[in-house]
Protein backbone atom coordinates (compact mmCIF):
# COMPACT_ATOMS: atom_id res chain seq x y z
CA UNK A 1 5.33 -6.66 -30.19
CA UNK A 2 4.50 -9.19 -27.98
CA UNK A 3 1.54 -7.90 -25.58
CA UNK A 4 3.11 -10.00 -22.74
CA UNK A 5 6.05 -8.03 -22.15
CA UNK A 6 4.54 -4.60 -23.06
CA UNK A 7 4.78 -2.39 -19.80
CA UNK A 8 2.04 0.31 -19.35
CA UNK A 9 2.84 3.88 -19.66
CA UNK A 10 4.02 5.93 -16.14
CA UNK A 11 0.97 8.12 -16.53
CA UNK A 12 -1.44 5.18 -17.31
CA UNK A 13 -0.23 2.63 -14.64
CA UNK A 14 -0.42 5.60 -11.82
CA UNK A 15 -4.17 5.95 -12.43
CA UNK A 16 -4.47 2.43 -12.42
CA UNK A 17 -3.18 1.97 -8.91
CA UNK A 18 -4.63 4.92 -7.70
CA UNK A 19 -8.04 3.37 -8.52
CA UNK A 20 -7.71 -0.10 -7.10
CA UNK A 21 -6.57 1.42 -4.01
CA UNK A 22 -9.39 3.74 -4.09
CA UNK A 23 -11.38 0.37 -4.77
CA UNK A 24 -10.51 -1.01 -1.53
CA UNK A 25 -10.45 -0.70 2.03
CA UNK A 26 -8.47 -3.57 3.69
CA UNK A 27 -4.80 -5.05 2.94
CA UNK A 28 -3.10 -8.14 4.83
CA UNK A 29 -0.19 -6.11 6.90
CA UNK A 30 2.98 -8.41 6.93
CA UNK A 31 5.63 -7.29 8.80
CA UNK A 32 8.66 -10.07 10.39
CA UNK A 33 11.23 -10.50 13.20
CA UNK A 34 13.62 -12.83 13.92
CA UNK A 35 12.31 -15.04 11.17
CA UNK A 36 8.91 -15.17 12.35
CA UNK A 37 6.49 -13.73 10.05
CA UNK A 38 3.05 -12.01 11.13
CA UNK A 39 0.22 -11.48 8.32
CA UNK A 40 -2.21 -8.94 10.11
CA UNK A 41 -5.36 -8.17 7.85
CA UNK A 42 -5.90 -4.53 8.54
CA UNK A 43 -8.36 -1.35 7.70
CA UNK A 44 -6.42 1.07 5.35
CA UNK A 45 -6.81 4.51 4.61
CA UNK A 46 -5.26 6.92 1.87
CA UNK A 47 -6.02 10.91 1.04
CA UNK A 48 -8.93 11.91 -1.26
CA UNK A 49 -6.53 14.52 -2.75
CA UNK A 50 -7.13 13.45 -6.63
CA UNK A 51 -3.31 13.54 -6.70
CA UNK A 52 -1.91 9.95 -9.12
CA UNK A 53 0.72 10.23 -7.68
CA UNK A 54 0.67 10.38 -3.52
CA UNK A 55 0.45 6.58 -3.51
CA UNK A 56 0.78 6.88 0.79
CA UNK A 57 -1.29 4.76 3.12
CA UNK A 58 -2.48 4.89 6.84
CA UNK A 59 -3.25 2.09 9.33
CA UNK A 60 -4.70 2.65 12.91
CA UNK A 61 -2.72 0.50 14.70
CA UNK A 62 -2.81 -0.86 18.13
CA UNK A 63 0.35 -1.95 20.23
CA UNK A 64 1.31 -4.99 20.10
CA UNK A 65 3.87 -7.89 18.03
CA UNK A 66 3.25 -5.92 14.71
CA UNK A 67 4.52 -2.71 15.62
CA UNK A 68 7.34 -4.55 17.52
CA UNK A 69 8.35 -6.37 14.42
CA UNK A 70 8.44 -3.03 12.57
CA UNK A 71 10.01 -1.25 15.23
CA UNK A 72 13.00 -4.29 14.88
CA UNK A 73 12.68 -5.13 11.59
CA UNK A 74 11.49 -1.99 9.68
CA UNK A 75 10.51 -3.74 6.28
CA UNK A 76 7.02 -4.45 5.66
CA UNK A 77 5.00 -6.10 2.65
CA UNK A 78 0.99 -5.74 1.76
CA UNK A 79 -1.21 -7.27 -0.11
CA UNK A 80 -4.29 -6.12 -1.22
CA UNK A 81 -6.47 -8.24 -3.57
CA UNK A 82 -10.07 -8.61 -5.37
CA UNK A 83 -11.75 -11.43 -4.52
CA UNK A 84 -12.03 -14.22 -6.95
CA UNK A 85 -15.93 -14.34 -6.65
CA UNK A 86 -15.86 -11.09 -8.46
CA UNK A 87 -14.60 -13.13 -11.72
CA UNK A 88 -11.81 -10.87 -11.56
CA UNK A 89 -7.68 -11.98 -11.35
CA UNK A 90 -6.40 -8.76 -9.69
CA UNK A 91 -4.10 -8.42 -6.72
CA UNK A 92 -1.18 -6.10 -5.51
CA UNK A 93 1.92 -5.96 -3.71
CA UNK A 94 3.39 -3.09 -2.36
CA UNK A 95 6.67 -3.11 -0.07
CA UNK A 96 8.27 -0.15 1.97
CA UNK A 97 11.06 0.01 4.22
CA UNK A 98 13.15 2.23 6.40
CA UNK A 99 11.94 4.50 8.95
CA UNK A 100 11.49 7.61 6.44
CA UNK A 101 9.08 5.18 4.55
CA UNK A 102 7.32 3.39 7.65
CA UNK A 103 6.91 6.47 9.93
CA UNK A 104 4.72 6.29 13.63
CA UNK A 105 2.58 8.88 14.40
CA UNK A 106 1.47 9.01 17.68
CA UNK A 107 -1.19 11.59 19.83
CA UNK A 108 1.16 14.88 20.12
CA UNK A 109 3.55 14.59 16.96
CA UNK A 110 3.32 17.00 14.43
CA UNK A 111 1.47 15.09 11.69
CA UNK A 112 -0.73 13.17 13.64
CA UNK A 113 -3.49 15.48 13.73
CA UNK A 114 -4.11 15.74 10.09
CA UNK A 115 -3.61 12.01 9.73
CA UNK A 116 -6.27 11.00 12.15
CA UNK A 117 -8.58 13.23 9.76
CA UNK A 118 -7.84 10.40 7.14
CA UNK A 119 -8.03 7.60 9.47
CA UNK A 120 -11.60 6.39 10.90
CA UNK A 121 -11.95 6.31 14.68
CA UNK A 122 -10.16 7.74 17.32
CA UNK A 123 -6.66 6.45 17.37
CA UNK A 124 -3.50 7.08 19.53
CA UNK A 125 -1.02 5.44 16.99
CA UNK A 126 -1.02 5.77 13.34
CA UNK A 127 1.60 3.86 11.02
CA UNK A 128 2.01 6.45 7.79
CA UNK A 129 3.16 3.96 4.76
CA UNK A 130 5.27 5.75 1.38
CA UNK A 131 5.42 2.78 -0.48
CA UNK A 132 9.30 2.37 -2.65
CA UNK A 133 7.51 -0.54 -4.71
CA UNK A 134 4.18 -1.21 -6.21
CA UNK A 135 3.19 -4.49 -8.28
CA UNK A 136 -0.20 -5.03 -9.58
CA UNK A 137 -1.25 -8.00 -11.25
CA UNK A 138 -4.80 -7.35 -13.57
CA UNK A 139 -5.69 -9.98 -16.12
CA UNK A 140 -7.33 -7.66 -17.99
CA UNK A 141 -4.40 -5.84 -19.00
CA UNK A 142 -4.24 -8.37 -21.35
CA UNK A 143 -6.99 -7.10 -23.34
CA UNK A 144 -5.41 -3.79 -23.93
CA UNK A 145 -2.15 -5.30 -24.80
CA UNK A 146 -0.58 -4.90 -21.99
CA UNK A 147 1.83 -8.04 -19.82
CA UNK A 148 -0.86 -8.50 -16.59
CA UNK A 149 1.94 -7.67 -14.32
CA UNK A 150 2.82 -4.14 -13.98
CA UNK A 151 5.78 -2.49 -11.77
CA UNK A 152 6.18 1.06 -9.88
CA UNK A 153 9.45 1.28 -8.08
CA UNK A 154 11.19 4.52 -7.18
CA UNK A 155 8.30 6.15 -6.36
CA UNK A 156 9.02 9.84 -5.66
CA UNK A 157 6.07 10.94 -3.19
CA UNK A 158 6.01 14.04 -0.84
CA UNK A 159 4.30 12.14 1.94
């Protein structure tokens, strides 16, 4: 079998993610509107629940063009990468869309309170990310025989 083409097992490539997220705190936020693209590198946040497969992220966000671009244009796109100093060829790619996937939380609404437990200062607005599409690209995949680009799409999450 050729090791370039062989996908990961579901089990396998969930812990994966899980622990290069876990790896990392910031992500480049890129959200668009009216064909004008914004790339906003941002804080992140996600549970400490142990669970592979609650794949949801938080951003503190304050107002301004990004959360009108969402607002318009509810499709965003994140990337999240390991620096190449590391000596490491790792990045990912997640996109979400839709308002059940993108959700605002702001000071009042029902989930806000236990998301600003996850998220670090105080914040008044909160953008709650359920990713539909994951893609992470590890070079070393290679070495266990697996193609260096993996995929997660459908993702079922209770967020």
């Amino acid at each position: 079998m050729n090791s370039e083409l062989k996908q990961m097992p579901l089990n396998e490539l969930k812990k994966e993610i899980k622990a290069f997220l876990d790896a990392r705190k910031a992500l480049v936020l890129c959200t668009c509107s009216e064909n004008v693209p914004r790339a906003t590198p941002m804080d992140f946040y996600m549970t400490k629940d142990g669970d592979d497969d609650n794949f949801t992220i938080y951003v503190g966000l304050s107002p301004g063009r990004k959360v009108k671009n969402i607002e318009n244009n509810p499709v965003v796109s994140i990337g999240i990468y390991t620096p190449m100093d590391t000596g490491k060829i790792q990045g990912m790619q997640i996109t979400a869309s839709g308002r059940k996937n993108l959700v605002f939380l702001r000071k009042g609404d029902n989930d806000f309170e236990s998301a600003q437990k996850i998220v670090k200062g105080k914040r008044t607005l909160i953008l709650k990310i359920i990713p539909e599409i994951i893609e992470l690209l590890d070079y070393d995949f290679a070495k266990r025989g697996y193609a260096i680009f993996q995929r997660l799409e459908n993702i079922d999450v209770m967020g």
